[in-house]
N, C-alpha and C. Protein backbone atom coordinates (compact mmCIF):
# COMPACT_ATOMS: atom_id res chain seq x y z
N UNK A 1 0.13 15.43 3.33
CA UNK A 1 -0.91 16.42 3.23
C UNK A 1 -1.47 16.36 1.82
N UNK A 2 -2.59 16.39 1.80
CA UNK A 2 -3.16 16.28 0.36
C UNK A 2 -3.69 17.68 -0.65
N UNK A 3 -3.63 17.38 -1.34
CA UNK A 3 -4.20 19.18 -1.88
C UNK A 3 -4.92 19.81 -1.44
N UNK A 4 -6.60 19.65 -1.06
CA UNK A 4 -7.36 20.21 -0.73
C UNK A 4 -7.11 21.06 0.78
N UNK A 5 -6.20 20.21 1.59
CA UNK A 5 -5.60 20.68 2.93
C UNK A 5 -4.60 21.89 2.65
N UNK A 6 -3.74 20.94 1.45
CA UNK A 6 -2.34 22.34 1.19
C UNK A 6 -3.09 23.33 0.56
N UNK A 7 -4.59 23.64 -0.39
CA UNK A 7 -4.88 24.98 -0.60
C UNK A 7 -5.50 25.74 0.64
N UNK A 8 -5.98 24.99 1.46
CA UNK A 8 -6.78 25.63 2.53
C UNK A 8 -5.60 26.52 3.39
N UNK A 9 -4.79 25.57 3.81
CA UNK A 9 -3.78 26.75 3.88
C UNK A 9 -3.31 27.78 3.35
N UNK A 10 -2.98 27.27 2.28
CA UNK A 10 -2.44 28.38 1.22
C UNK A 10 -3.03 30.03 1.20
N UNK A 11 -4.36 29.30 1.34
CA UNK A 11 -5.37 30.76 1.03
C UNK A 11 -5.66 31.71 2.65
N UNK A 12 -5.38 30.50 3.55
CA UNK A 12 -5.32 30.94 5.00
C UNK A 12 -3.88 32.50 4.72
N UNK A 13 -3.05 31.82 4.18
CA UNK A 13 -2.02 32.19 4.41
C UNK A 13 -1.81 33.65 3.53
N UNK A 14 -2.65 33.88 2.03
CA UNK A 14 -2.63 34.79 1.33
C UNK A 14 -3.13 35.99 2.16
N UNK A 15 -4.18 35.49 3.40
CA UNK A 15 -4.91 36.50 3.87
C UNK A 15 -3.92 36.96 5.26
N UNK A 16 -2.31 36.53 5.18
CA UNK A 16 -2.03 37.58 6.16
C UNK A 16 -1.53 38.63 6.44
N UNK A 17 -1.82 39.15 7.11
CA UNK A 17 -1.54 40.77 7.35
C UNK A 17 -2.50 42.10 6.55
N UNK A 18 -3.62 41.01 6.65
CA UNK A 18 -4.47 41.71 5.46
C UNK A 18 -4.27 41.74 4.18
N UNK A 19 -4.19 40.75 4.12
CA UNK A 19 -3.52 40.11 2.20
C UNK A 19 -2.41 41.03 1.75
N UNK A 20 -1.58 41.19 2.30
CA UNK A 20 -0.14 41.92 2.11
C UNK A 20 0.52 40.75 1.14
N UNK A 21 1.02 41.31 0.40
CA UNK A 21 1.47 39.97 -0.86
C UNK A 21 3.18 39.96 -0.45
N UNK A 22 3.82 40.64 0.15
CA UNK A 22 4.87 40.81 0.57
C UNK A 22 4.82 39.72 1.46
N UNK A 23 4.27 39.46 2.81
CA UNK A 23 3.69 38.75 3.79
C UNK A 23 3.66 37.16 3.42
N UNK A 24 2.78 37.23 2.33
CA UNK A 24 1.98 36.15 1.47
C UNK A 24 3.24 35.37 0.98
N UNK A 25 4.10 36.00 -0.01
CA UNK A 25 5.21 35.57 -0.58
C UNK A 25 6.37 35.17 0.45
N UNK A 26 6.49 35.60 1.24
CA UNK A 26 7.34 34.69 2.38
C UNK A 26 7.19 33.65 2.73
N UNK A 27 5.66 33.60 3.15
CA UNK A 27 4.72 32.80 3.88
C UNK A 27 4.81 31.06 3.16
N UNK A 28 4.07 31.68 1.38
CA UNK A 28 4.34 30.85 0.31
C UNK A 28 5.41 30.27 -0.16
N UNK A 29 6.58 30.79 0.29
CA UNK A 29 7.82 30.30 -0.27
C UNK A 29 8.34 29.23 1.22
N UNK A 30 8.16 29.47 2.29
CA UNK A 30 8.60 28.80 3.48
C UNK A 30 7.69 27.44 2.72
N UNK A 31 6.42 27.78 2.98
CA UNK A 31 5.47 26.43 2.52
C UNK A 31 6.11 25.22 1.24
N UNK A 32 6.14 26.09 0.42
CA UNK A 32 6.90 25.60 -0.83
C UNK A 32 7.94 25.00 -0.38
N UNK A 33 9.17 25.24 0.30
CA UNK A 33 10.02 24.86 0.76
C UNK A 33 10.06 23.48 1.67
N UNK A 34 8.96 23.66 2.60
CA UNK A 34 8.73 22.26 3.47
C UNK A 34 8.06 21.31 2.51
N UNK A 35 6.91 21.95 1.98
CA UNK A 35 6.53 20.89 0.61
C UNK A 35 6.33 20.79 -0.21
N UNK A 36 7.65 20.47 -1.10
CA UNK A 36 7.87 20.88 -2.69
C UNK A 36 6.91 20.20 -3.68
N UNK A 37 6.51 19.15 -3.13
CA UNK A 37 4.87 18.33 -3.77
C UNK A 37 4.15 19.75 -4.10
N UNK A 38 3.81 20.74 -3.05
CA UNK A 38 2.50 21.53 -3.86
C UNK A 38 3.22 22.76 -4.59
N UNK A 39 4.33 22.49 -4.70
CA UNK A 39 5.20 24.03 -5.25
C UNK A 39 4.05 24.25 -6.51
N UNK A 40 3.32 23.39 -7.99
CA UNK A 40 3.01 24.45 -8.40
C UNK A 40 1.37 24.90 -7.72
N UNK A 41 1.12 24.32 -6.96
CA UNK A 41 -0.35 24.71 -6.23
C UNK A 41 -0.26 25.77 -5.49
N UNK A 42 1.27 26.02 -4.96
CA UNK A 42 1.11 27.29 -4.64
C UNK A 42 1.33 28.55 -5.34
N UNK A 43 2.30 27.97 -6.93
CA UNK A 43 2.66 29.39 -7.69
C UNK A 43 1.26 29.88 -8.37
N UNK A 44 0.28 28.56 -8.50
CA UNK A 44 -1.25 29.00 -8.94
C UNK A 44 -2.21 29.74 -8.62
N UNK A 45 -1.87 29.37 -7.20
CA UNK A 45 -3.12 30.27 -6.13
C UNK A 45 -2.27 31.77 -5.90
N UNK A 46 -1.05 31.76 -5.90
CA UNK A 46 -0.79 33.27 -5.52
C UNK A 46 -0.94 34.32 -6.55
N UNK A 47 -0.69 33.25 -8.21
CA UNK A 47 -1.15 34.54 -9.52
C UNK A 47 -2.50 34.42 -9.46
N UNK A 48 -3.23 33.51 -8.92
CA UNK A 48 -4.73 33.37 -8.96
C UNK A 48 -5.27 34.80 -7.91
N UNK A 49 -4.57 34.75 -6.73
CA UNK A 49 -5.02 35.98 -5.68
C UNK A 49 -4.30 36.83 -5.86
N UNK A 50 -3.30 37.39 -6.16
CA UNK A 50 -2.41 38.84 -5.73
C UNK A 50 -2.23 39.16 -7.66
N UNK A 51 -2.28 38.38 -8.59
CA UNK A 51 -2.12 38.60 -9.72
C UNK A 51 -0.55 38.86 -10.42
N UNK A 52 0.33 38.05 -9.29
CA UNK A 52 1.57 38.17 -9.74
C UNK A 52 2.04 36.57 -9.61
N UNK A 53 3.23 36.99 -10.10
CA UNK A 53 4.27 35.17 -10.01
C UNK A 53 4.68 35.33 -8.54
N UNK A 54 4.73 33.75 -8.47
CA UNK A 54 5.61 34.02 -7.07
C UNK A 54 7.30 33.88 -7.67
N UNK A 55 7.78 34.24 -7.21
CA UNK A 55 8.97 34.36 -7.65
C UNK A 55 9.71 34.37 -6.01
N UNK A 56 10.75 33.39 -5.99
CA UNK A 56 11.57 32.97 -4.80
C UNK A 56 13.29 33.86 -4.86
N UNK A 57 13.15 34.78 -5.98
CA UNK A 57 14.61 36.00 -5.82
C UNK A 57 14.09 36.85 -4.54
N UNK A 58 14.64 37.39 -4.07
CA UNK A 58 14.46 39.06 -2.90
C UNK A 58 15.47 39.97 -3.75
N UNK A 59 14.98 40.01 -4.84
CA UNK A 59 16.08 41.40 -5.27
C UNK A 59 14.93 42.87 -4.83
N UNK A 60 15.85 43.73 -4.43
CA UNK A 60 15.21 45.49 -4.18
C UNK A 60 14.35 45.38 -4.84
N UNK A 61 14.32 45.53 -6.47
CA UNK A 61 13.71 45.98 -7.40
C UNK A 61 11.93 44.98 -7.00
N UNK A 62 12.44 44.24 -6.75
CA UNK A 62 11.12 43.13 -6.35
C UNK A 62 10.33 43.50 -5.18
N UNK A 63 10.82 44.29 -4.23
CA UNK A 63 10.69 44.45 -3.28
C UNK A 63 9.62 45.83 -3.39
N UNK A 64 10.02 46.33 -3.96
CA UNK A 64 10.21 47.66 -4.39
C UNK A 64 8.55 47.88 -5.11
N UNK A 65 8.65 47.47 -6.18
CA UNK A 65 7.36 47.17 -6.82
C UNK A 65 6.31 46.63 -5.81
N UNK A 66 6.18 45.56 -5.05
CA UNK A 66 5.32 45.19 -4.27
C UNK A 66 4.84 46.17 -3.14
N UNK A 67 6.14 47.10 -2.55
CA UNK A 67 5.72 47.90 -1.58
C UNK A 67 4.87 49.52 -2.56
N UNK A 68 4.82 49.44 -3.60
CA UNK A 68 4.52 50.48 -4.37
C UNK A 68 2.82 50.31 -4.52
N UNK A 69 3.00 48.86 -4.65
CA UNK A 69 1.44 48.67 -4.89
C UNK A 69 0.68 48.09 -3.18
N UNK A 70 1.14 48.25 -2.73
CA UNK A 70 0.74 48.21 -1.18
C UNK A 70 0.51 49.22 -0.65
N UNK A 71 1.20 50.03 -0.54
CA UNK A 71 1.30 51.39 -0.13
C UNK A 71 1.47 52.30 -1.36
N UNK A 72 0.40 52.92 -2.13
CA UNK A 72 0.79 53.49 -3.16
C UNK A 72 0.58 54.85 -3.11
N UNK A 73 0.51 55.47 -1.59
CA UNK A 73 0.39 56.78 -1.35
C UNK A 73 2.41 57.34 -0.98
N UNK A 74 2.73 56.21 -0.95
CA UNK A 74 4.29 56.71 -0.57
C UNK A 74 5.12 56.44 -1.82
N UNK A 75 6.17 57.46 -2.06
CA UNK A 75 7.20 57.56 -3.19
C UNK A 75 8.31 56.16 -2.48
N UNK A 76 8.45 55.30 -3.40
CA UNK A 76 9.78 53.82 -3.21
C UNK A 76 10.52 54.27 -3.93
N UNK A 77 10.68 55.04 -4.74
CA UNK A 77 11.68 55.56 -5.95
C UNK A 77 12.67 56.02 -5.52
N UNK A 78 13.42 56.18 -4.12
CA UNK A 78 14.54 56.42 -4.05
C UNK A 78 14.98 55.64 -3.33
């Protein structure tokens, strides 16, 4: 697969669930995983669209923050 194919996806992929970056970051890390060739094409395009790192930990605290700014009418703080 060549770049221009692996961003077309990529960006397919930022937009799911209605650009849920939670969604996105799964999505991006499975991808990454099958093809480590575009790993940094994809850590580019996701600080390029959602304005964060992708980062491949699942700690709470990570979790936590993302659902805060997704849903920022609900308290995550406990």
């Amino acid at each position: 697969m060549g770049t221009k194919d692996a961003e077309k996806i990529l960006r397919i992929m930022a937009e799911a669930d209605g650009s849920c970056e939670m969604c996105a970051r799964e999505l991006f890390i499975r991808f990454i995983n099958e093809y480590p060739q575009h790993e940094e094409l994809g850590k580019k395009l996701f600080f390029e669209i959602f304005g964060a790192e992708l980062c491949q930990n699942d700690d709470k605290e990570h979790r936590r923050h993302v659902a805060q700014g997704t849903f920022p009418m609900y308290d995550f703080s406990g």
